[in-house]
Protein backbone atom coordinates (compact mmCIF):
# COMPACT_ATOMS: atom_id res chain seq x y z
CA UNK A 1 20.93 -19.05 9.91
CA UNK A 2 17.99 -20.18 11.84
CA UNK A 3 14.68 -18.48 10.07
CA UNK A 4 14.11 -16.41 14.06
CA UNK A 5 17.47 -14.66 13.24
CA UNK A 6 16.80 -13.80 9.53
CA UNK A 7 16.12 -10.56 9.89
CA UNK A 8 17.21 -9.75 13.07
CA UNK A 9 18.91 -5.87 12.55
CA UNK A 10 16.91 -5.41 9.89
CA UNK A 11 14.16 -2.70 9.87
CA UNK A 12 11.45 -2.91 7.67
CA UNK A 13 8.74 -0.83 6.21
CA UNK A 14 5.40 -2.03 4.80
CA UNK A 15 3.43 -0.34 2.29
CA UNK A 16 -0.49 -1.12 1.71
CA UNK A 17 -2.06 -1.46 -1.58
CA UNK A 18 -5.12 0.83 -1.53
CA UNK A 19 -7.66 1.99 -4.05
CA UNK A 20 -8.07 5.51 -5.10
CA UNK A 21 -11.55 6.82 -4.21
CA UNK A 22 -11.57 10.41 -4.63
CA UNK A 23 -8.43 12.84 -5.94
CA UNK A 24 -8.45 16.66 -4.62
CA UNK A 25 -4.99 17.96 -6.15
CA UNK A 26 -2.08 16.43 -4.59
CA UNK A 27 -4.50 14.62 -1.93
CA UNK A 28 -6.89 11.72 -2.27
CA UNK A 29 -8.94 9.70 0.17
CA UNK A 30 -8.42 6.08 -0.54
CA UNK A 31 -9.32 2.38 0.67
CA UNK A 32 -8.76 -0.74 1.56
CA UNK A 33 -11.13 -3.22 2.95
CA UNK A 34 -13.35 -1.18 4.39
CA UNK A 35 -11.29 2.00 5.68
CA UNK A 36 -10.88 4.97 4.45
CA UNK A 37 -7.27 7.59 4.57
CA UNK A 38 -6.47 10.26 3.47
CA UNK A 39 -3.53 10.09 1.09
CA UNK A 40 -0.58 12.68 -0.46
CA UNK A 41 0.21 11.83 -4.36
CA UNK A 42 3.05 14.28 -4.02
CA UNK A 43 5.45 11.51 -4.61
CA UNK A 44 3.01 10.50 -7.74
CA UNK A 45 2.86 14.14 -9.71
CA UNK A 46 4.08 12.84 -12.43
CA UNK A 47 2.00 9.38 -12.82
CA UNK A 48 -1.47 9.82 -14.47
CA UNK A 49 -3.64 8.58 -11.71
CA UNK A 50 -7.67 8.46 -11.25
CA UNK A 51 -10.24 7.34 -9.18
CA UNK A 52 -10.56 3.00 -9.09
CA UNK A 53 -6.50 2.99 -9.77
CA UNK A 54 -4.36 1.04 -7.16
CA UNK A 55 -1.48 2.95 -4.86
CA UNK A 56 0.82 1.18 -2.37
CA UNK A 57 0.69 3.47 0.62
CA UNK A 58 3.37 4.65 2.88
CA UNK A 59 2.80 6.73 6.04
CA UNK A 60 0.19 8.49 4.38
CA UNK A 61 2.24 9.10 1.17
CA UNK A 62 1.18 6.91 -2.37
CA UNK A 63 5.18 5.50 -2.96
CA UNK A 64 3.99 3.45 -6.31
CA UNK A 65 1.07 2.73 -9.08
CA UNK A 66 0.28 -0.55 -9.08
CA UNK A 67 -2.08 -3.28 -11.70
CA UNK A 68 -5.12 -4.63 -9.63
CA UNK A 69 -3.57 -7.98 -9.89
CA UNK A 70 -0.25 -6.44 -8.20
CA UNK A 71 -2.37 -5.20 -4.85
CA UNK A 72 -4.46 -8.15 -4.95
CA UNK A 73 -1.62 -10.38 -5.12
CA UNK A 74 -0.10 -7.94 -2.00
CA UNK A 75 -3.06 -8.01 0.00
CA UNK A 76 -2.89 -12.37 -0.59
CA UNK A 77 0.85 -12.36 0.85
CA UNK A 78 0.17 -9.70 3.62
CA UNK A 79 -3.10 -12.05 4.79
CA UNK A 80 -0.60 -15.26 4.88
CA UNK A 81 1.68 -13.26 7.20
CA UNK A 82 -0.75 -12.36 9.38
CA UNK A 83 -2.28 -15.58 9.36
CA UNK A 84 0.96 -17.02 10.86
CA UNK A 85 1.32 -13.98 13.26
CA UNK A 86 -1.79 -15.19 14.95
């Protein structure tokens, strides 16, 4: 299969590694190279999570703790893709 048709039909959904900056309850505001959102830990209420800890972020919604390494490495891959994009 030529690499243009390997995902064709395929939906996919990205999630962004972002720092935790500030937690209000279920809510925090965290970010990633310079901007700032505001972010649900509902999916999270079970994980023991604190400022300077690492999310990957989903529409808004924290979907998974992650090791600084783990976004860092993310954030590496994600800049490759867009590198190629442009």
């Amino acid at each position: 299969m030529p690499p243009d048709d390997l995902f064709q039909g395929f939906d996919m959904c990205l999630a962004v590694p972002m720092t935790i900056s500030a937690i209000n309850g279920y809510q925090c505001t965290c970010e990633a190279r310079g901007i700032e959102r505001d972010v649900s830990l509902f999916m999270l209420q079970d994980e023991s999570l604190k400022p300077g800890d690492h999310v990957l972020v989903h529409v808004g919604y924290a979907i998974q703790k992650v090791s600084a390494a783990e976004a860092s490495e993310s954030w590496q891959l994600l800049d490759q893709i867009l590198a190629t994009e442009a």
